[in-house]
PDB file of N, CA and C in Angstrom:
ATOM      1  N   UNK A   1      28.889  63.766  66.183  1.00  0.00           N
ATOM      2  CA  UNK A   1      28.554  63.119  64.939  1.00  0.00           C
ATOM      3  C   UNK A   1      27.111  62.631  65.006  1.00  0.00           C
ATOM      4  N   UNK A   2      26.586  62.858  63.491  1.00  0.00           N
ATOM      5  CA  UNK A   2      24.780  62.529  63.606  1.00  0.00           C
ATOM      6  C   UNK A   2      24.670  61.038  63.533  1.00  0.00           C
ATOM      7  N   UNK A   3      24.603  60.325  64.008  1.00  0.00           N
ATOM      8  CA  UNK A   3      24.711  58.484  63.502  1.00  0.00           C
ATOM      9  C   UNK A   3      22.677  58.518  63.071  1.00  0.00           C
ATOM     10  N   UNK A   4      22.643  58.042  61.615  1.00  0.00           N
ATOM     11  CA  UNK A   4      21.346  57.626  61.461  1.00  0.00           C
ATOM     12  C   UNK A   4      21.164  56.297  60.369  1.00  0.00           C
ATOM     13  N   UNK A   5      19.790  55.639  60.625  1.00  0.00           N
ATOM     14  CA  UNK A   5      19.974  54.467  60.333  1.00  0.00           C
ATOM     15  C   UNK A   5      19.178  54.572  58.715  1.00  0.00           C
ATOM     16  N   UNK A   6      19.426  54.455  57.739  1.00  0.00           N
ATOM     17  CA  UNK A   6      18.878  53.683  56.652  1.00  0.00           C
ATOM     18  C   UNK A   6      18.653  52.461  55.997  1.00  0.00           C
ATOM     19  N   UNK A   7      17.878  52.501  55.135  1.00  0.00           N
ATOM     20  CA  UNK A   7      17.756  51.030  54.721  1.00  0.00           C
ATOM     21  C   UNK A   7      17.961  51.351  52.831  1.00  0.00           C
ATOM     22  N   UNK A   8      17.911  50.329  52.724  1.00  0.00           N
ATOM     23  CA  UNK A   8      18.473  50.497  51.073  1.00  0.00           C
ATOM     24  C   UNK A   8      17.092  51.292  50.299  1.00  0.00           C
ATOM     25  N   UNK A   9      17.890  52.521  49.331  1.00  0.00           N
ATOM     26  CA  UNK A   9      16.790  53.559  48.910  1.00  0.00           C
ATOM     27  C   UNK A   9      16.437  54.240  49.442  1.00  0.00           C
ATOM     28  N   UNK A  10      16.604  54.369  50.391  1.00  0.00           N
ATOM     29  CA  UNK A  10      16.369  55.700  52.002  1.00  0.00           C
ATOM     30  C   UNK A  10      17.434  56.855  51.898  1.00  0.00           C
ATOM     31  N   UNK A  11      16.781  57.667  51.738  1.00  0.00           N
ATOM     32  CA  UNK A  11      17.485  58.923  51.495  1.00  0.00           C
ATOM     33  C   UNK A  11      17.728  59.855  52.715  1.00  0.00           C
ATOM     34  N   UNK A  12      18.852  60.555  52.645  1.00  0.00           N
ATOM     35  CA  UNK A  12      19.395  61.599  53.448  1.00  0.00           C
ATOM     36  C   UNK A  12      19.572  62.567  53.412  1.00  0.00           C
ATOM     37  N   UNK A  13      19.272  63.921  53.875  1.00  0.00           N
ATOM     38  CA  UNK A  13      19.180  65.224  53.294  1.00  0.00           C
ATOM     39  C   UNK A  13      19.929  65.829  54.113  1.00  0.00           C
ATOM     40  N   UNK A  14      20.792  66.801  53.170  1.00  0.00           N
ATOM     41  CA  UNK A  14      21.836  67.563  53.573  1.00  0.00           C
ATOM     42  C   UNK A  14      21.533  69.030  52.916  1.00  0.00           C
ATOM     43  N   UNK A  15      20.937  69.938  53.965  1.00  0.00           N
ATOM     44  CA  UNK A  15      20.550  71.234  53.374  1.00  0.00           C
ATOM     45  C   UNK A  15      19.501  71.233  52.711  1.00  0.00           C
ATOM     46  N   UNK A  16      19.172  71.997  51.802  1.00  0.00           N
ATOM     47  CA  UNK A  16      18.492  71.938  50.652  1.00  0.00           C
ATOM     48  C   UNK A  16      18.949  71.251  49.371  1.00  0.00           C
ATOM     49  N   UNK A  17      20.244  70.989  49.238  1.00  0.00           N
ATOM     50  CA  UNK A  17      20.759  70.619  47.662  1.00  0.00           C
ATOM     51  C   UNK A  17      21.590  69.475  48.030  1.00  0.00           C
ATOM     52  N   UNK A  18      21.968  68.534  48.912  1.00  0.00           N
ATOM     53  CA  UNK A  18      22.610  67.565  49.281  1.00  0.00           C
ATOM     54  C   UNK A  18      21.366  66.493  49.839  1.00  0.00           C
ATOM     55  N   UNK A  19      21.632  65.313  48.545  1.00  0.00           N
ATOM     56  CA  UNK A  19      21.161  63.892  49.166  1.00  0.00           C
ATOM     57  C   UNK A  19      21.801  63.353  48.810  1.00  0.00           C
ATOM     58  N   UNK A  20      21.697  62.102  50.342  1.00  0.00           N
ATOM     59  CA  UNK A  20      22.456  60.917  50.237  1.00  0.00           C
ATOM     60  C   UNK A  20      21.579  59.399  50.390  1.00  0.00           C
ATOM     61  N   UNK A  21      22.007  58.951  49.126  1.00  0.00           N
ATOM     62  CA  UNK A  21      20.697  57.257  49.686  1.00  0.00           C
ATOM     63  C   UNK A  21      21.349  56.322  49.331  1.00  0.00           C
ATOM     64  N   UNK A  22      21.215  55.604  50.113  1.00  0.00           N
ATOM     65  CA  UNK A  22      21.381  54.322  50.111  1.00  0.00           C
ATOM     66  C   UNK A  22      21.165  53.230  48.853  1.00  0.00           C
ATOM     67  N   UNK A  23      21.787  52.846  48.275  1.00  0.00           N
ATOM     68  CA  UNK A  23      21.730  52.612  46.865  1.00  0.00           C
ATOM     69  C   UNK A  23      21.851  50.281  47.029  1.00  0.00           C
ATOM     70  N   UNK A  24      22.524  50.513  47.732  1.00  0.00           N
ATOM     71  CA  UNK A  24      22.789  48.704  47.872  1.00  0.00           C
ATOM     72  C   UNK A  24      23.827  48.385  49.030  1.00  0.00           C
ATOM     73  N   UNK A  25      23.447  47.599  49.655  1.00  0.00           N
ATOM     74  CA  UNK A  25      23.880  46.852  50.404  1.00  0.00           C
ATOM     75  C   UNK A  25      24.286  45.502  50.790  1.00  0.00           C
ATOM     76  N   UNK A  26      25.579  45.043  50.518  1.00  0.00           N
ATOM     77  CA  UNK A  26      26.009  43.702  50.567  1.00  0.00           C
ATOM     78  C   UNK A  26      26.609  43.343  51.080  1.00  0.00           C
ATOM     79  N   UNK A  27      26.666  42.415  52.375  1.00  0.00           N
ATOM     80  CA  UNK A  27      27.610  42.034  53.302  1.00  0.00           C
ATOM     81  C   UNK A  27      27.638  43.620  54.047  1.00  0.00           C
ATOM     82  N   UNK A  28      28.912  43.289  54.193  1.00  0.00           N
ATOM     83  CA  UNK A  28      29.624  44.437  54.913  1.00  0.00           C
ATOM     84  C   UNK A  28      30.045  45.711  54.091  1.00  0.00           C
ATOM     85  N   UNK A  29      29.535  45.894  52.800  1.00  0.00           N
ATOM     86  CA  UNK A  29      29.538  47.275  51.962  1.00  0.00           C
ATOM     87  C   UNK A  29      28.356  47.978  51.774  1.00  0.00           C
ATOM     88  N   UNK A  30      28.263  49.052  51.734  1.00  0.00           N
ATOM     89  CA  UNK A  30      27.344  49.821  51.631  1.00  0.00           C
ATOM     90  C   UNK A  30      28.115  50.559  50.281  1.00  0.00           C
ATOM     91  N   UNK A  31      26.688  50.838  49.227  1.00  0.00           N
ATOM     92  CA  UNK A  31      26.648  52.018  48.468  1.00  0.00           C
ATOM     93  C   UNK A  31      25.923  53.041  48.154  1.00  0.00           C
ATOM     94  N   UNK A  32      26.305  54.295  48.077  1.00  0.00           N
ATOM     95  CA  UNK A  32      26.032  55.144  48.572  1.00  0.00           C
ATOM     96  C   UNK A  32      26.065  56.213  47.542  1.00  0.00           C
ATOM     97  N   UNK A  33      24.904  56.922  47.006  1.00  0.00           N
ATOM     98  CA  UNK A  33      24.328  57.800  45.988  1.00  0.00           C
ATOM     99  C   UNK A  33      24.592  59.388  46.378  1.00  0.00           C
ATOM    100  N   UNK A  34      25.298  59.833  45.284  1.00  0.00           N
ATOM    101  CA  UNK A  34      25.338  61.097  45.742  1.00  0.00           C
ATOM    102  C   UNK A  34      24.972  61.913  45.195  1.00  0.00           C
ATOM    103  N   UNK A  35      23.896  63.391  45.497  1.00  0.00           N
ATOM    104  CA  UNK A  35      23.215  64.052  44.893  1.00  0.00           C
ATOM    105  C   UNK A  35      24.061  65.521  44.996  1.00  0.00           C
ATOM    106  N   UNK A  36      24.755  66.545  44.448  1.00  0.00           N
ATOM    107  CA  UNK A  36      24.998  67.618  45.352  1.00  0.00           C
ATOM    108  C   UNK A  36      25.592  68.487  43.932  1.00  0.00           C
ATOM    109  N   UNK A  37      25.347  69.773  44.464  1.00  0.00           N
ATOM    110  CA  UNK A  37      25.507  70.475  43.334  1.00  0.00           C
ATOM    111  C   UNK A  37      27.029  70.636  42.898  1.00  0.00           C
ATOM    112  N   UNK A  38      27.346  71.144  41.256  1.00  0.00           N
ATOM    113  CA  UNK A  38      28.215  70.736  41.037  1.00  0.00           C
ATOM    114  C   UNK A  38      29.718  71.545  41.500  1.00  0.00           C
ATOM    115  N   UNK A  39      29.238  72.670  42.633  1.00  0.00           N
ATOM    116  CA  UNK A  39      30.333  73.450  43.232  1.00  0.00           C
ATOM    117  C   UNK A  39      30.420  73.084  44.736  1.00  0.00           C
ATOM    118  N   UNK A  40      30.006  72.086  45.069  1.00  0.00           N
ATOM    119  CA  UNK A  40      30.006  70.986  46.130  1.00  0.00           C
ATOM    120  C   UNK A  40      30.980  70.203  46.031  1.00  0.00           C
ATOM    121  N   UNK A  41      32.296  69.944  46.499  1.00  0.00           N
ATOM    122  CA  UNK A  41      33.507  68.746  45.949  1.00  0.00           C
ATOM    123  C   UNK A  41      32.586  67.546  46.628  1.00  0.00           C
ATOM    124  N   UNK A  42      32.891  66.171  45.790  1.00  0.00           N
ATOM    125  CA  UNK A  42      32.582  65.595  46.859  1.00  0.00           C
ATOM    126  C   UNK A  42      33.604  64.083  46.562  1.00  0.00           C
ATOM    127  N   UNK A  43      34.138  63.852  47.690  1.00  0.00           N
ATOM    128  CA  UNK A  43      35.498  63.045  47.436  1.00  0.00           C
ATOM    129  C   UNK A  43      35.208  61.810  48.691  1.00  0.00           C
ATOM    130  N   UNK A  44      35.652  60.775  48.405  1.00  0.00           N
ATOM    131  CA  UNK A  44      36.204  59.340  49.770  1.00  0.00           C
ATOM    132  C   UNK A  44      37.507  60.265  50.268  1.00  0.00           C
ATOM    133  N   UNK A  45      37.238  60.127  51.775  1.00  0.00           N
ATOM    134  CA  UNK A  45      37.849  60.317  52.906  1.00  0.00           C
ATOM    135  C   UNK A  45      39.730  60.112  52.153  1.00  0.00           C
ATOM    136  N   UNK A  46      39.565  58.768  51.735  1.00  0.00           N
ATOM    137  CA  UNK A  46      41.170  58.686  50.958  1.00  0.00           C
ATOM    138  C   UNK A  46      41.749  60.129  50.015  1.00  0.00           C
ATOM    139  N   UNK A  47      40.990  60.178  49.084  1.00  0.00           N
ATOM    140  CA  UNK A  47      41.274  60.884  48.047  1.00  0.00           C
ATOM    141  C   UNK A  47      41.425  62.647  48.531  1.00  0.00           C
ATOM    142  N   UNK A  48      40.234  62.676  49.550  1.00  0.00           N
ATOM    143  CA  UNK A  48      40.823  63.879  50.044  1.00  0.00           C
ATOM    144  C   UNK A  48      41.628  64.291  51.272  1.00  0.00           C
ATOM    145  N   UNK A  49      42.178  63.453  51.834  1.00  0.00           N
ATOM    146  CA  UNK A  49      43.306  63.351  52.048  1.00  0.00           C
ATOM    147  C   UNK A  49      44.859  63.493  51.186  1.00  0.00           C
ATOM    148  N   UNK A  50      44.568  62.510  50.282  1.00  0.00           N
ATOM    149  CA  UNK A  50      45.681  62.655  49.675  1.00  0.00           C
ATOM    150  C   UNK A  50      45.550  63.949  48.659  1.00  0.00           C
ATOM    151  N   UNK A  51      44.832  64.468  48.522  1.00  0.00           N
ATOM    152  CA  UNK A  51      44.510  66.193  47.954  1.00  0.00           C
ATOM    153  C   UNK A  51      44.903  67.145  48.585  1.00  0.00           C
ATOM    154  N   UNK A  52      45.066  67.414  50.168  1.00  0.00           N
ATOM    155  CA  UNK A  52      45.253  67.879  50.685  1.00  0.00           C
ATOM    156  C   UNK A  52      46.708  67.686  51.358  1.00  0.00           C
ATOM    157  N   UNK A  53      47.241  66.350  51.083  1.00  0.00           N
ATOM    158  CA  UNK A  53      48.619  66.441  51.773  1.00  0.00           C
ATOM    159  C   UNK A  53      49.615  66.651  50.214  1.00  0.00           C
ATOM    160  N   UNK A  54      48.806  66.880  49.061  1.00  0.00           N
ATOM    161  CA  UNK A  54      49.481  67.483  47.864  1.00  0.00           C
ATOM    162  C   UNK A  54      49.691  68.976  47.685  1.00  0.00           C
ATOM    163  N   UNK A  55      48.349  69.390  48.129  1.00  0.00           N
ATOM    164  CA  UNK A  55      48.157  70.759  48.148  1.00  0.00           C
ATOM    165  C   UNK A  55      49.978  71.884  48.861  1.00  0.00           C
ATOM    166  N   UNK A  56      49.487  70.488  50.167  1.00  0.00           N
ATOM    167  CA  UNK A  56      50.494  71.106  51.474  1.00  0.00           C
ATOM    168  C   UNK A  56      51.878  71.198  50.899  1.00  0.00           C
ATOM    169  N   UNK A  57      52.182  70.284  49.988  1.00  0.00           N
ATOM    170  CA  UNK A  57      53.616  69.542  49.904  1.00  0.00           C
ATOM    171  C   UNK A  57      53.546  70.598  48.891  1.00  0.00           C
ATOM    172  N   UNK A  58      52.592  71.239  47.892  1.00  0.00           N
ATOM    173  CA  UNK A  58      53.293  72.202  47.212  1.00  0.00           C
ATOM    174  C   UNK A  58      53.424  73.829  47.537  1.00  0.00           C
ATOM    175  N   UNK A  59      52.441  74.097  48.199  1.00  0.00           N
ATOM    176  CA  UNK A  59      52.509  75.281  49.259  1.00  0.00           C
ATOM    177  C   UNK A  59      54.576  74.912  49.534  1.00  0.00           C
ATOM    178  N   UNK A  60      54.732  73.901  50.051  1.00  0.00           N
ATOM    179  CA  UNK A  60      55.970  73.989  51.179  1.00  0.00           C
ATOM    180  C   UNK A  60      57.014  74.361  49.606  1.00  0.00           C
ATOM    181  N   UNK A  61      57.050  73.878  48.725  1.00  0.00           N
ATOM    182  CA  UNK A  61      57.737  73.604  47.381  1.00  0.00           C
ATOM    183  C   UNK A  61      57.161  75.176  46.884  1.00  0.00           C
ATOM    184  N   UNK A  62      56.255  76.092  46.916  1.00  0.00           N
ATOM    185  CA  UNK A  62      56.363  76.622  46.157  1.00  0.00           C
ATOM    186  C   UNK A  62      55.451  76.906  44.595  1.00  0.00           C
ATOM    187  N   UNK A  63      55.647  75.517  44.680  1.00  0.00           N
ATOM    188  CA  UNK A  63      54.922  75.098  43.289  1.00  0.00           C
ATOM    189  C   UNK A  63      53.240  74.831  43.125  1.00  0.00           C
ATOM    190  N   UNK A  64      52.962  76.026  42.172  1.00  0.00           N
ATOM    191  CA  UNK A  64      51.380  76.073  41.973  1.00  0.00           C
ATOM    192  C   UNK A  64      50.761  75.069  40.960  1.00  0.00           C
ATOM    193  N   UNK A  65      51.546  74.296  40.431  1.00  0.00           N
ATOM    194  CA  UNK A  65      51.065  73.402  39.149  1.00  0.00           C
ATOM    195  C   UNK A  65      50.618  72.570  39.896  1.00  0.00           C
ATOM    196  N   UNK A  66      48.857  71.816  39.135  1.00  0.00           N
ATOM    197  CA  UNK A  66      48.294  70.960  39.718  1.00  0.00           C
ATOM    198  C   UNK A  66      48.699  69.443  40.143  1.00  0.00           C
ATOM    199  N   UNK A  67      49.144  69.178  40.513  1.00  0.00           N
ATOM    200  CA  UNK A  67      49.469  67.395  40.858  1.00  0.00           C
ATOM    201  C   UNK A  67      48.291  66.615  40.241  1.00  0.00           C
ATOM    202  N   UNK A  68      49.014  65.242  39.836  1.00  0.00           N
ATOM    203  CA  UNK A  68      48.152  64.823  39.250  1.00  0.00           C
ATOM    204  C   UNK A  68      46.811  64.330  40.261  1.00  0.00           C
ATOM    205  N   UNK A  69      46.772  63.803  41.718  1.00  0.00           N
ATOM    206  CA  UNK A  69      45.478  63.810  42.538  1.00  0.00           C
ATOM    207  C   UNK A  69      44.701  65.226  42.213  1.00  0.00           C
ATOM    208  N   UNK A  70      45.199  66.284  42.272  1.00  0.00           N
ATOM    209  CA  UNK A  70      44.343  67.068  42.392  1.00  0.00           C
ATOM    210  C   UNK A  70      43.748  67.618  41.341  1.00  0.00           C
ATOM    211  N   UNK A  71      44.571  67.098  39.987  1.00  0.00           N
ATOM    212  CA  UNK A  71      43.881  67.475  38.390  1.00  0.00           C
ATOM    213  C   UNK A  71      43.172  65.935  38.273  1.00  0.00           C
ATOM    214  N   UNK A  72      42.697  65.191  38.900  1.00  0.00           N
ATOM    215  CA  UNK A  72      42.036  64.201  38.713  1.00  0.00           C
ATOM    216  C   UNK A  72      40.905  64.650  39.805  1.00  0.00           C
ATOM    217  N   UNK A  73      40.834  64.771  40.611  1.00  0.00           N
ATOM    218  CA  UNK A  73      39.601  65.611  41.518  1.00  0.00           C
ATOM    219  C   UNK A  73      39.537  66.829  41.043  1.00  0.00           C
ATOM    220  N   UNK A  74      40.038  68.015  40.266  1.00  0.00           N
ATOM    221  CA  UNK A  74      38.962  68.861  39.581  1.00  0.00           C
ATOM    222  C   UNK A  74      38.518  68.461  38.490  1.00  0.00           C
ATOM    223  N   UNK A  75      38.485  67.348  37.897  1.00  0.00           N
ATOM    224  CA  UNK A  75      38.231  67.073  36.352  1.00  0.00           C
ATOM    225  C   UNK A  75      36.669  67.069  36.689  1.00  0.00           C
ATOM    226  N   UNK A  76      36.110  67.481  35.515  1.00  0.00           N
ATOM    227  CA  UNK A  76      34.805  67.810  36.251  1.00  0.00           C
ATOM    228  C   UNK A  76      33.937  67.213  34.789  1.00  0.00           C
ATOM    229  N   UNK A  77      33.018  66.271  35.257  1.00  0.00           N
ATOM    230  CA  UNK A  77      32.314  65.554  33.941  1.00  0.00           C
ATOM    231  C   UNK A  77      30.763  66.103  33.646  1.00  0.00           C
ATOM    232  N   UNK A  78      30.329  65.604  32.350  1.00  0.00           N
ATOM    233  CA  UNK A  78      29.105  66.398  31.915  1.00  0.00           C
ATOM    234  C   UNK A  78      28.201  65.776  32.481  1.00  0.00           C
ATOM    235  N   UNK A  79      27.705  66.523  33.474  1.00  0.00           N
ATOM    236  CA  UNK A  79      26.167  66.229  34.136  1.00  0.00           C
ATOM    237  C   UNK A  79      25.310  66.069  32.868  1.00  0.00           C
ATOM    238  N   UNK A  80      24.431  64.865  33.243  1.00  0.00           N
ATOM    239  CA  UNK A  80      23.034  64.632  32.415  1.00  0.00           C
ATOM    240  C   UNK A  80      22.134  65.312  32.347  1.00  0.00           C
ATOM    241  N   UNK A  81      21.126  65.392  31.985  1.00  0.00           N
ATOM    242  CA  UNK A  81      20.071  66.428  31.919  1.00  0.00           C
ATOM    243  C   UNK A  81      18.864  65.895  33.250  1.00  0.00           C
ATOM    244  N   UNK A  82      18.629  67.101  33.802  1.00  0.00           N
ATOM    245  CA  UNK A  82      18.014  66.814  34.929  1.00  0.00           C
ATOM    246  C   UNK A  82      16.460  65.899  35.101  1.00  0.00           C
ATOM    247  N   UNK A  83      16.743  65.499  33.533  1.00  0.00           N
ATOM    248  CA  UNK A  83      14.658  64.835  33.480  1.00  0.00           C
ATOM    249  C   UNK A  83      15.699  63.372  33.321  1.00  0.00           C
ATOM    250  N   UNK A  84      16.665  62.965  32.971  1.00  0.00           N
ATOM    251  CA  UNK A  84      17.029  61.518  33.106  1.00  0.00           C
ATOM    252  C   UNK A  84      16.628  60.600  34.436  1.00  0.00           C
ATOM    253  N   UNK A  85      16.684  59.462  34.214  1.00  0.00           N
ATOM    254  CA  UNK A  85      16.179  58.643  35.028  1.00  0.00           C
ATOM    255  C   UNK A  85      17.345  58.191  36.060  1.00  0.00           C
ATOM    256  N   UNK A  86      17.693  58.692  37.150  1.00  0.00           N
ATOM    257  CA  UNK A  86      18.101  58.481  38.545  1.00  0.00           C
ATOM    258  C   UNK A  86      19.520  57.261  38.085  1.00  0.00           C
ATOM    259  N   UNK A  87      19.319  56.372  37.934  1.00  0.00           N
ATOM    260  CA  UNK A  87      20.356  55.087  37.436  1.00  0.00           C
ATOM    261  C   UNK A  87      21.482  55.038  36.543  1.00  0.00           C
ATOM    262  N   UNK A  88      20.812  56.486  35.548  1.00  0.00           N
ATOM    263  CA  UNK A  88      21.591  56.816  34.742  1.00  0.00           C
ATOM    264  C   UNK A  88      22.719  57.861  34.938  1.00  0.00           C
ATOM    265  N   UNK A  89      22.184  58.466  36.219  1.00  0.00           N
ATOM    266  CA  UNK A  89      23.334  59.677  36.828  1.00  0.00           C
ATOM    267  C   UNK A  89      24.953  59.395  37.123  1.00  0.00           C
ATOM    268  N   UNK A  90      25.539  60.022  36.442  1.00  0.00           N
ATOM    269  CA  UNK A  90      26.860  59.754  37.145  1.00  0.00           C
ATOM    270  C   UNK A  90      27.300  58.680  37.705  1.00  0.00           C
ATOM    271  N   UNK A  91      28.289  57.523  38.688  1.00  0.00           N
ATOM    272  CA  UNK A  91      28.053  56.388  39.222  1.00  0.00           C
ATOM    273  C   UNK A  91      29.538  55.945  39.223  1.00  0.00           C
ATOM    274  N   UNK A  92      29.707  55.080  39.533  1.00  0.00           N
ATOM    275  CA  UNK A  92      31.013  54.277  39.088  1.00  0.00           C
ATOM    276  C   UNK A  92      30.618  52.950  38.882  1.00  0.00           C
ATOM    277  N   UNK A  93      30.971  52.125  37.983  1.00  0.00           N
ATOM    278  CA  UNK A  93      31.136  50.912  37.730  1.00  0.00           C
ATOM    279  C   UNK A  93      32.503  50.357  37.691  1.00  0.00           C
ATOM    280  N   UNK A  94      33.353  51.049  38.973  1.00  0.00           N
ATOM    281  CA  UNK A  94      34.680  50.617  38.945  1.00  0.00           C
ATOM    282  C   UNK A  94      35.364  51.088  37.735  1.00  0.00           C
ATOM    283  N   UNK A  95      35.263  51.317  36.872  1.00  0.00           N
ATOM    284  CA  UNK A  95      35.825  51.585  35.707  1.00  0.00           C
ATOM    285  C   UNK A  95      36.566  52.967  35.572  1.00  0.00           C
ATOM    286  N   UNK A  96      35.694  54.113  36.331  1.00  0.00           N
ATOM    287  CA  UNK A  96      36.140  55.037  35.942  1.00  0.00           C
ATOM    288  C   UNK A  96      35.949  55.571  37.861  1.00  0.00           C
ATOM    289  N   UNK A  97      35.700  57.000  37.975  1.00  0.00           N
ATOM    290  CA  UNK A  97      35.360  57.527  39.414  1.00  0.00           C
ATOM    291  C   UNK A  97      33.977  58.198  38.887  1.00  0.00           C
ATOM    292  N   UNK A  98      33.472  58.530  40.219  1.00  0.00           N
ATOM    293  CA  UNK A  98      32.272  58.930  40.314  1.00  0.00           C
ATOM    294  C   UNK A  98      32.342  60.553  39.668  1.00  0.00           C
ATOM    295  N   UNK A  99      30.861  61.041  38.633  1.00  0.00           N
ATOM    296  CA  UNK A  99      30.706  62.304  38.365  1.00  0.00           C
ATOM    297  C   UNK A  99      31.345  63.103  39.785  1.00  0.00           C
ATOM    298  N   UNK A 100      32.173  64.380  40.051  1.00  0.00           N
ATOM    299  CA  UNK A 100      31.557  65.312  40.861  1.00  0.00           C
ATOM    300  C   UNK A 100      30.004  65.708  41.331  1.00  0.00           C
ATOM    301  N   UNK A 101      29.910  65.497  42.594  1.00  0.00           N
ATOM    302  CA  UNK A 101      28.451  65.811  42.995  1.00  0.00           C
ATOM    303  C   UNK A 101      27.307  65.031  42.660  1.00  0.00           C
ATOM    304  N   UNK A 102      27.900  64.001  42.025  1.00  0.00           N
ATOM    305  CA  UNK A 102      26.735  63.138  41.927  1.00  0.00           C
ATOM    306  C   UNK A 102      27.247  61.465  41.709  1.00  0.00           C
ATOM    307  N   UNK A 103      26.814  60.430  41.990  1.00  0.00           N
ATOM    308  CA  UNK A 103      27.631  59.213  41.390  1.00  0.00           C
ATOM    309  C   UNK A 103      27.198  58.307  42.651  1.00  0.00           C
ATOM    310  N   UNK A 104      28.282  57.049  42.907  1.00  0.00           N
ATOM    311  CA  UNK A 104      28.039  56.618  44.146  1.00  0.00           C
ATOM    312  C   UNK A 104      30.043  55.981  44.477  1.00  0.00           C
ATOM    313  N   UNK A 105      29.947  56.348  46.025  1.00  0.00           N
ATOM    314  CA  UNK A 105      31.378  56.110  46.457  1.00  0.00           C
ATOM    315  C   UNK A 105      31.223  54.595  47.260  1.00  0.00           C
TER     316      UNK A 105
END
């Protein structure tokens, strides 16, 4: 595993089309900006987990219809236009989940 250190607004590059920065830091939370194209999944450790032990459970069942975790991780929202201003991208305000490929977890 790569362990590297940032500071808030410090960005991380993954490939050519994956960044990750550091968006705020409080106490003991970190948030965390995500840049990545939109055929990139990009999910919390929880969620894809539980995507994957849905997937399994219907493989074993048979059954190809989406579960609702996993029709809630392909729902896929309208990216902004790429000249918008950074703040305005995708995000969560708790309210809803983060765009695919872009937002903060």
């Amino acid at each position: 595993m790569l362990v590297l250190s940032r500071q808030r607004d410090e960005t991380i590059m993954i490939g050519d089309d994956i960044e990750i920065t550091v968006v705020d830091i409080r106490g003991e939370k970190v948030r965390l900006g995500i840049n990545a194209p939109a055929h990139v999944p990009v999910h919390r450790k929880e969620v894809y987990d539980a995507i994957r032990r849905e997937k399994e459970a219907q493989q074993g069942e048979g059954d190809h219809t989406p579960g609702k975790v996993e029709s809630l991780a392909n729902r896929r929202h309208r990216r902004p236009p790429e000249d918008s201003p950074r703040s305005d991208r995708g995000g969560s305000d708790g309210a809803g989940g983060p765009s695919p490929g872009t937002g903060l977890l």
